[in-house]
PDB file of N, CA and C in Angstrom:
ATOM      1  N   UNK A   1      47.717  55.850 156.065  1.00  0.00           N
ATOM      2  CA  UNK A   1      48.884  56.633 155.694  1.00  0.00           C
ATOM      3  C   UNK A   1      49.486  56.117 154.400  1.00  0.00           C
ATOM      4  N   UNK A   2      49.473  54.888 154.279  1.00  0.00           N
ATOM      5  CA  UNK A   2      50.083  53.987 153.808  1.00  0.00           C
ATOM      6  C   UNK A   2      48.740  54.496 152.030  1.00  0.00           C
ATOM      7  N   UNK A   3      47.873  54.667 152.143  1.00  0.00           N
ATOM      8  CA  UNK A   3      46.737  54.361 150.773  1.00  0.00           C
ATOM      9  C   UNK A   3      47.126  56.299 150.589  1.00  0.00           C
ATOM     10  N   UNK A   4      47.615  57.243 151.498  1.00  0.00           N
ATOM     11  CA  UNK A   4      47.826  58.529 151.104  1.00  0.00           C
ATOM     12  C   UNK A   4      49.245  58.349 150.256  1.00  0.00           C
ATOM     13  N   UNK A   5      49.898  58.268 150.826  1.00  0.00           N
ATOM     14  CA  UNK A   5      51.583  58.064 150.412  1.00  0.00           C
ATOM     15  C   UNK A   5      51.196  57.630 148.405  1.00  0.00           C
ATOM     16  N   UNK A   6      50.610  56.422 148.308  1.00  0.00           N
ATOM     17  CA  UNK A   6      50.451  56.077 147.109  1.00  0.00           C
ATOM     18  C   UNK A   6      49.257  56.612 146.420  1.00  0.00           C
ATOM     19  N   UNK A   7      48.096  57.719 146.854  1.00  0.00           N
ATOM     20  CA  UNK A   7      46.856  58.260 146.403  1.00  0.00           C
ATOM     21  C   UNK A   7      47.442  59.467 146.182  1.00  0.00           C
ATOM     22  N   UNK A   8      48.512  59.964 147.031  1.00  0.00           N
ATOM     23  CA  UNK A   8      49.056  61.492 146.270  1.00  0.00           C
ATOM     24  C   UNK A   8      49.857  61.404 144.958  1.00  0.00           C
ATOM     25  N   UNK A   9      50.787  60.476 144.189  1.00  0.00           N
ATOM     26  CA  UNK A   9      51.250  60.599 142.937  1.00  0.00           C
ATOM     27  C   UNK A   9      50.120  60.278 142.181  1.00  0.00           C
ATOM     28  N   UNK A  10      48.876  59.985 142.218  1.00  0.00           N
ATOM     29  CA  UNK A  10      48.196  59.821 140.960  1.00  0.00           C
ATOM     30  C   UNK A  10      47.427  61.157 141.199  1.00  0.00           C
ATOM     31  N   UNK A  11      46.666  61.531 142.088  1.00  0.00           N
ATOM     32  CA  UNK A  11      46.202  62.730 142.434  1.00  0.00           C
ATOM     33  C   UNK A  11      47.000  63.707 141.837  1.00  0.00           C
ATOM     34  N   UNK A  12      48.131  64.131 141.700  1.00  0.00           N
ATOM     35  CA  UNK A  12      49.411  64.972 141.223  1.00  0.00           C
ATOM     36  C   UNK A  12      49.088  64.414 139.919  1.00  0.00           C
ATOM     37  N   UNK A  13      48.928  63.605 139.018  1.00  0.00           N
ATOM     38  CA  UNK A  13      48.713  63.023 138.177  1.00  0.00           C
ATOM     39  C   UNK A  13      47.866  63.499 137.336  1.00  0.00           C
ATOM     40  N   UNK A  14      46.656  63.176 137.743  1.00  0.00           N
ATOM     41  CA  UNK A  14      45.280  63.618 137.469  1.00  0.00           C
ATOM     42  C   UNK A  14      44.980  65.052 137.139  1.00  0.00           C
ATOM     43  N   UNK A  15      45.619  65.442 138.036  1.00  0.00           N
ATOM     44  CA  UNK A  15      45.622  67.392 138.689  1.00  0.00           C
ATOM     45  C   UNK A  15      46.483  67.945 136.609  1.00  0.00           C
ATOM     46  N   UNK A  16      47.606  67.339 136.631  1.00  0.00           N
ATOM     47  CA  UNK A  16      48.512  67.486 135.487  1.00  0.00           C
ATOM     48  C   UNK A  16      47.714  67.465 134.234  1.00  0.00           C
ATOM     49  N   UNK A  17      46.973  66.444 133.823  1.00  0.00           N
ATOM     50  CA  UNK A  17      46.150  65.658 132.860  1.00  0.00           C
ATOM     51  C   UNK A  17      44.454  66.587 132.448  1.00  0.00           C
ATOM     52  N   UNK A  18      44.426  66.903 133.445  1.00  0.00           N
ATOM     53  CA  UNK A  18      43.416  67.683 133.468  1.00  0.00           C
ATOM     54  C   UNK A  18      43.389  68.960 132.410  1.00  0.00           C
ATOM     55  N   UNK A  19      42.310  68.851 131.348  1.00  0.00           N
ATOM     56  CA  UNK A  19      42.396  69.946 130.462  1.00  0.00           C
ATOM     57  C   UNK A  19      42.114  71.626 130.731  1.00  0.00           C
ATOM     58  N   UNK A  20      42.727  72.706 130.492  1.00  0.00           N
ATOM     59  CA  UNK A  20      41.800  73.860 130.888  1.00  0.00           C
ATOM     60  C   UNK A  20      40.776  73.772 130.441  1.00  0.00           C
ATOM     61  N   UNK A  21      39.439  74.867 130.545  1.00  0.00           N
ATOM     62  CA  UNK A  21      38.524  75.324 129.934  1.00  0.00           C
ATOM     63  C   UNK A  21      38.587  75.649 128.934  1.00  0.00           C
ATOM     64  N   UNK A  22      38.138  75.330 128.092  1.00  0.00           N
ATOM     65  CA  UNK A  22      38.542  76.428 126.512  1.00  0.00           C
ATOM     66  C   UNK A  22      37.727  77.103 126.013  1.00  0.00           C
ATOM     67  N   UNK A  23      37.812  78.592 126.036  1.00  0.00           N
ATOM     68  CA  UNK A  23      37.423  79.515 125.170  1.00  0.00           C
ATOM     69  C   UNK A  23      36.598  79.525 124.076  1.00  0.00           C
ATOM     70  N   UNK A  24      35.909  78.591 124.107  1.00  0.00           N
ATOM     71  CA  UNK A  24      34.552  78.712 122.477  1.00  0.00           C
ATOM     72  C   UNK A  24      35.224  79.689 121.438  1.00  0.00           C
ATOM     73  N   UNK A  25      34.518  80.920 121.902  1.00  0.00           N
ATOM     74  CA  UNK A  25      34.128  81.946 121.597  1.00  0.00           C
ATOM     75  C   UNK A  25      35.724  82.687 120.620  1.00  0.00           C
ATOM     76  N   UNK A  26      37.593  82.244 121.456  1.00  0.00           N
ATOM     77  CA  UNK A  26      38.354  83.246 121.672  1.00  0.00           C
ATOM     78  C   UNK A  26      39.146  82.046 119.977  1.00  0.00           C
ATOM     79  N   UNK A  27      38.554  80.164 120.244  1.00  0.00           N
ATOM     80  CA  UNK A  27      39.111  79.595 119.386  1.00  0.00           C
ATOM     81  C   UNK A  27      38.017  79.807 118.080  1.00  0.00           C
ATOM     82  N   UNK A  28      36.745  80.041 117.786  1.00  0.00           N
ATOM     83  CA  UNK A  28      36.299  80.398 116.869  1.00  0.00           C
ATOM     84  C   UNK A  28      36.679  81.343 116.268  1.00  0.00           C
ATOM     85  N   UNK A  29      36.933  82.511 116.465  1.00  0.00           N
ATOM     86  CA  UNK A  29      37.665  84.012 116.274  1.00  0.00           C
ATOM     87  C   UNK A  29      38.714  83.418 115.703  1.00  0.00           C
ATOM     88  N   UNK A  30      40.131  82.815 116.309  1.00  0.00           N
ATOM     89  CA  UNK A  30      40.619  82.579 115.772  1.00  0.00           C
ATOM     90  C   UNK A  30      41.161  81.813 114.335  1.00  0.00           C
ATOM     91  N   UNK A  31      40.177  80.524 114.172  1.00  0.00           N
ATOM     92  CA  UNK A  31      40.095  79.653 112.957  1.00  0.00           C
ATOM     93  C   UNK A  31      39.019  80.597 112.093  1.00  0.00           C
ATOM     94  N   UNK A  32      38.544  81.436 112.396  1.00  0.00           N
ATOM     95  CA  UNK A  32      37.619  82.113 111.365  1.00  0.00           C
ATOM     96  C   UNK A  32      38.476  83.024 111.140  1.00  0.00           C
ATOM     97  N   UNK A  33      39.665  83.735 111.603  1.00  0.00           N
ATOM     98  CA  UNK A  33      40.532  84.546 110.588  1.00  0.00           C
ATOM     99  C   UNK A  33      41.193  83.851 109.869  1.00  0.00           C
ATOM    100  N   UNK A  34      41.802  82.603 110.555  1.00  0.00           N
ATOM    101  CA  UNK A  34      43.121  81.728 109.660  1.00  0.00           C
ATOM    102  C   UNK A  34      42.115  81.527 108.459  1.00  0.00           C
ATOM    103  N   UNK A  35      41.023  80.945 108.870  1.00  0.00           N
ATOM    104  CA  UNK A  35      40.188  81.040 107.232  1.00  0.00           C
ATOM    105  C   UNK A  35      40.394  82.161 106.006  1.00  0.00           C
ATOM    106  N   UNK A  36      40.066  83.382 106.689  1.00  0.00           N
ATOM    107  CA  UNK A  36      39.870  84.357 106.033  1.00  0.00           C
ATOM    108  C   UNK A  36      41.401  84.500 105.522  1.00  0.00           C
ATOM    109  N   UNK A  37      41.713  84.677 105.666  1.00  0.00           N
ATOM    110  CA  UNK A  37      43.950  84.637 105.481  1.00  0.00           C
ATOM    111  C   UNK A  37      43.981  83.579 104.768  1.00  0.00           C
ATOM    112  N   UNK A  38      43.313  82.174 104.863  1.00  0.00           N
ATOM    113  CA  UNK A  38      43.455  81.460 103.647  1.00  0.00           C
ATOM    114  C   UNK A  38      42.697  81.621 102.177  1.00  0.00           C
ATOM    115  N   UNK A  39      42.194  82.344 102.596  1.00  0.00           N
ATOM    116  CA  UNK A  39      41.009  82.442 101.023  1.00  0.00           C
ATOM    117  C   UNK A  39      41.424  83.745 100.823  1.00  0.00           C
ATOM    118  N   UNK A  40      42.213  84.735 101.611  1.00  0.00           N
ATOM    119  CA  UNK A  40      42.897  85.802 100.232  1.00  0.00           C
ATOM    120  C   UNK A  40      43.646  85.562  99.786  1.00  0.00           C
ATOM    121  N   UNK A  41      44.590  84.636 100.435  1.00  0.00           N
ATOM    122  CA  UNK A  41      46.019  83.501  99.934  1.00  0.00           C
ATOM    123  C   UNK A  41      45.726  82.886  98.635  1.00  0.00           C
ATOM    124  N   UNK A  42      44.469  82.295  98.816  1.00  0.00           N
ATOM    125  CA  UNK A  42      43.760  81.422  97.419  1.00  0.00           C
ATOM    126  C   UNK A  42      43.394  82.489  96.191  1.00  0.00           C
ATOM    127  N   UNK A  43      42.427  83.817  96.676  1.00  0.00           N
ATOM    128  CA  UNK A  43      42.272  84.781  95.443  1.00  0.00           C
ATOM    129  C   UNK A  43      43.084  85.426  95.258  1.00  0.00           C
ATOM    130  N   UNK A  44      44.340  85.660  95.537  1.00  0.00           N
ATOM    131  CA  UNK A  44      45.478  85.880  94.838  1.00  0.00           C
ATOM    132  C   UNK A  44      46.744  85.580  94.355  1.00  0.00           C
ATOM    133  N   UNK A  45      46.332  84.253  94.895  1.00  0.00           N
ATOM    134  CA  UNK A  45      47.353  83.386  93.978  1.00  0.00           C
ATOM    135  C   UNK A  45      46.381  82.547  92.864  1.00  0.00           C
ATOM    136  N   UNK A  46      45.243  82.806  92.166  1.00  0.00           N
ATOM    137  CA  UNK A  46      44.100  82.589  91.038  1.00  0.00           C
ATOM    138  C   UNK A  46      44.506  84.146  90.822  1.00  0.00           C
ATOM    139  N   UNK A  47      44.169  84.778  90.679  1.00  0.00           N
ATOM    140  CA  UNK A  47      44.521  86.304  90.121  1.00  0.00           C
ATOM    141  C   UNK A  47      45.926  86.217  89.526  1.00  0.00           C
ATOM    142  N   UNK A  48      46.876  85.984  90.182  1.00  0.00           N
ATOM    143  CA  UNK A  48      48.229  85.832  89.488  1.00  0.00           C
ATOM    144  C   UNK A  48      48.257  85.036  88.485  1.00  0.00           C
ATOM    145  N   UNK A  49      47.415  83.929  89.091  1.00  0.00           N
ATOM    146  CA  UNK A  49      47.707  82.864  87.652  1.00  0.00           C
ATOM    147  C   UNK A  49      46.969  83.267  86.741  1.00  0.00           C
ATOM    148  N   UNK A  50      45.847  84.107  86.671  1.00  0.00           N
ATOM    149  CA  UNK A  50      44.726  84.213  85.551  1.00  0.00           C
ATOM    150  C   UNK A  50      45.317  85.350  84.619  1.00  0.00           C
ATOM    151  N   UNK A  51      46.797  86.416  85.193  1.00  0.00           N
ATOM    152  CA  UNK A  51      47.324  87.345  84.997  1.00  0.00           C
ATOM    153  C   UNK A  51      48.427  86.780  83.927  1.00  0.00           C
ATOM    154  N   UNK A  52      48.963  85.809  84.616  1.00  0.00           N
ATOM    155  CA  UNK A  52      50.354  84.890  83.867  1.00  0.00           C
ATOM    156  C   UNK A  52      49.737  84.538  82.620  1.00  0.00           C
ATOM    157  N   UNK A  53      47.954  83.192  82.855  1.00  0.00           N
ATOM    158  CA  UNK A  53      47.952  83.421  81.613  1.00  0.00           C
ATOM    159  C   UNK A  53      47.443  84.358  80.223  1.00  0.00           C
ATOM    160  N   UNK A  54      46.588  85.386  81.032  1.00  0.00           N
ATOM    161  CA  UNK A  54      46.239  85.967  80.114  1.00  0.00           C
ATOM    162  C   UNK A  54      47.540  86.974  79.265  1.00  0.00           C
ATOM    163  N   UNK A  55      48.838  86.682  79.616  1.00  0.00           N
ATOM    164  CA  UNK A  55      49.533  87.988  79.088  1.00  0.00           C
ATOM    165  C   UNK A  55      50.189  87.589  78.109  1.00  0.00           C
ATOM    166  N   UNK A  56      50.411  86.607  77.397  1.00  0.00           N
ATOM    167  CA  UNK A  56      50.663  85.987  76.542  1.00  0.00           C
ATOM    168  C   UNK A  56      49.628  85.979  75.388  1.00  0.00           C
ATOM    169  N   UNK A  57      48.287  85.810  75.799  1.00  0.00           N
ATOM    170  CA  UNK A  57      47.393  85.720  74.826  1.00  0.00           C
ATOM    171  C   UNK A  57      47.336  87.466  74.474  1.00  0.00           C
ATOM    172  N   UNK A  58      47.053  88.037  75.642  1.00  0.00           N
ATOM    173  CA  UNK A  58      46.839  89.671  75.181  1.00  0.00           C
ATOM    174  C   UNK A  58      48.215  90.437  74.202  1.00  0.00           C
ATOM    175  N   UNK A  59      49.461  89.453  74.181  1.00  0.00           N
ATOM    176  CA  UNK A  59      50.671  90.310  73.472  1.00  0.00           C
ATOM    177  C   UNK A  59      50.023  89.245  72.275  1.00  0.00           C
ATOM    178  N   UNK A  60      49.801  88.224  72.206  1.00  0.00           N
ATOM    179  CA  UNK A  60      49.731  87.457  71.220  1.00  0.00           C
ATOM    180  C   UNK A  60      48.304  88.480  70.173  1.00  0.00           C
ATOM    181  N   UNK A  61      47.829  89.091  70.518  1.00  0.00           N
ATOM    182  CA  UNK A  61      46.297  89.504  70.166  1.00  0.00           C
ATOM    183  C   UNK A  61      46.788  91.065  69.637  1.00  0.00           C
ATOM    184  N   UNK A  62      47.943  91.936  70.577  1.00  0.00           N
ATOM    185  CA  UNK A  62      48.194  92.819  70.331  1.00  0.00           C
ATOM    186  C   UNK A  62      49.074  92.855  69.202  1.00  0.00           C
ATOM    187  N   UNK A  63      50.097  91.700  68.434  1.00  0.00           N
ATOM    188  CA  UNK A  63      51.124  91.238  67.397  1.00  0.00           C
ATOM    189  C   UNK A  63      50.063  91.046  66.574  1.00  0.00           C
ATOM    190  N   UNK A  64      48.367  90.414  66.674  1.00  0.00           N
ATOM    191  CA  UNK A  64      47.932  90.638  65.464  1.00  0.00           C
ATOM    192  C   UNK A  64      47.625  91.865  64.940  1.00  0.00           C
ATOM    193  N   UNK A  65      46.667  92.517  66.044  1.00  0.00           N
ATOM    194  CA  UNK A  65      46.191  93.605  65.784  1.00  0.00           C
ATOM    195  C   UNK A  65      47.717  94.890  65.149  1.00  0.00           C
ATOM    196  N   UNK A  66      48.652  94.425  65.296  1.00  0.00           N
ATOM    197  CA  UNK A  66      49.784  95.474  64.628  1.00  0.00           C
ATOM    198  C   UNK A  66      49.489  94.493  63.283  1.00  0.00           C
ATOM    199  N   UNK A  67      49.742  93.219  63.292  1.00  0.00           N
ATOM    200  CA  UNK A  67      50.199  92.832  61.671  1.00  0.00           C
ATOM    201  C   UNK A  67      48.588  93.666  61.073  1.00  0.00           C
ATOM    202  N   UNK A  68      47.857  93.964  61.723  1.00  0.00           N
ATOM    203  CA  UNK A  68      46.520  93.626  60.507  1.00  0.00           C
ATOM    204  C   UNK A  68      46.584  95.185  60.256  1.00  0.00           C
ATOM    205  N   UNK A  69      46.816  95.690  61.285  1.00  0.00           N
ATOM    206  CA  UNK A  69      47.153  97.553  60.869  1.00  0.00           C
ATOM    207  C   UNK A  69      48.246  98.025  60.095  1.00  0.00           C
ATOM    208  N   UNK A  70      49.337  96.994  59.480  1.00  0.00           N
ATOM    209  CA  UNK A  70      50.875  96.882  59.105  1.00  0.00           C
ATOM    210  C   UNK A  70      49.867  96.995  57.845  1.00  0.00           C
ATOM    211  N   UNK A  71      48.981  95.772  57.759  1.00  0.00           N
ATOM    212  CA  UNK A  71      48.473  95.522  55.733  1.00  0.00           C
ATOM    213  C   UNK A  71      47.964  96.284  55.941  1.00  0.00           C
ATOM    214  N   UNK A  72      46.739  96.771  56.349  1.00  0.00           N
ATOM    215  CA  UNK A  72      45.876  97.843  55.792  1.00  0.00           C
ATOM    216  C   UNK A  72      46.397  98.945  55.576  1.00  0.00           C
ATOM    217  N   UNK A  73      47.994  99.684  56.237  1.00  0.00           N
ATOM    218  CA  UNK A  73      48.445 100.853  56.047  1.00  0.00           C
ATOM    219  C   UNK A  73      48.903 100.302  54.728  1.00  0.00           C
ATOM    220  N   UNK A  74      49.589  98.954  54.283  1.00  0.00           N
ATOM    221  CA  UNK A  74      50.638  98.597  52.989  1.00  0.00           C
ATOM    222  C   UNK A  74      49.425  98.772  51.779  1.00  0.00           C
ATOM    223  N   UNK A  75      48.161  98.449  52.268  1.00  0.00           N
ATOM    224  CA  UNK A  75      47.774  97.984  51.077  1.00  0.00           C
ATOM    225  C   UNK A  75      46.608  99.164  50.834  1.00  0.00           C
ATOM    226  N   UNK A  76      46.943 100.227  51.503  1.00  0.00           N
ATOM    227  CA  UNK A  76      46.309 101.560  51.011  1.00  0.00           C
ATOM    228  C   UNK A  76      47.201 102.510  50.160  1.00  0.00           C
ATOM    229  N   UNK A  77      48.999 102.077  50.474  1.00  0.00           N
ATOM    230  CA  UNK A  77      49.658 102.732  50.029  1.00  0.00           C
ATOM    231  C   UNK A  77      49.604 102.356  48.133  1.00  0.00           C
ATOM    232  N   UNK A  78      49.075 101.014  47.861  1.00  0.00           N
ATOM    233  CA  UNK A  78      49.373 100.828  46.880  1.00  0.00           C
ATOM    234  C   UNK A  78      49.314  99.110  46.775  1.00  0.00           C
ATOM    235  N   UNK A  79      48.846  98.524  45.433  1.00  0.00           N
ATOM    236  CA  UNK A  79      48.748  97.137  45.348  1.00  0.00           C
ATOM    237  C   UNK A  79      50.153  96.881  45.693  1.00  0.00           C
ATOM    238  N   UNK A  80      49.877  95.623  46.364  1.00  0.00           N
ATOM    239  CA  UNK A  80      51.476  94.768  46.370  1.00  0.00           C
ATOM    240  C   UNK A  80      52.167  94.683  45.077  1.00  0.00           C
ATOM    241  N   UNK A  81      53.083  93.922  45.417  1.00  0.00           N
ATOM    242  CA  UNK A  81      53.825  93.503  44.213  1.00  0.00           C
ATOM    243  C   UNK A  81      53.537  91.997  43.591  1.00  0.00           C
ATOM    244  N   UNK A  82      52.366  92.337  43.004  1.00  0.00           N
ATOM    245  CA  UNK A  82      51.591  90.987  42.511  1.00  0.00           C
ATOM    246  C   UNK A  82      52.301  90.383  41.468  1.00  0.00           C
ATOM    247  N   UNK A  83      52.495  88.837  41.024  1.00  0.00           N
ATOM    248  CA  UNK A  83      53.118  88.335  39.767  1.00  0.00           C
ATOM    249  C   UNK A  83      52.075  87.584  39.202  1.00  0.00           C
TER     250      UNK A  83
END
């Protein structure tokens, strides 16, 4: 009586401690979307940045392409004002 009394709190114990079964199949599914959710997270935050920097260079490219269309309209109208 006496080895039950003290064999039932660890038994209760044990019973607690004890892991479920786990799902293979339901935790693969799952870490294979969080994947997928992380790598569109990643190609579009590289898209944004490749956006940030290209827009600077493309206004920078578009300020030439006006200056170089500015001379060729000035310097069809007539020679500069050469000294």
């Amino acid at each position: 009586m006496r080895l039950t009394v003290l064999l039932a709190p660890l038994l209760i114990l044990l019973a607690a401690c004890e892991p479920e079964p786990e799902n293979i199949q339901a935790k693969a599914e799952t870490m294979s979307r969080q994947l997928e959710e992380r790598a569109n997270q990643i190609r579009a935050e590289a898209e944004n940045g490749v956006d940030a920097q290209a827009a600077p260079l493309e206004n920078e490219a578009d300020d030439l392409l006006n200056q170089i269309a500015g001379n060729a309209s000035g310097n069809a109208a007539g020679p500069a004002n050469v000294q």
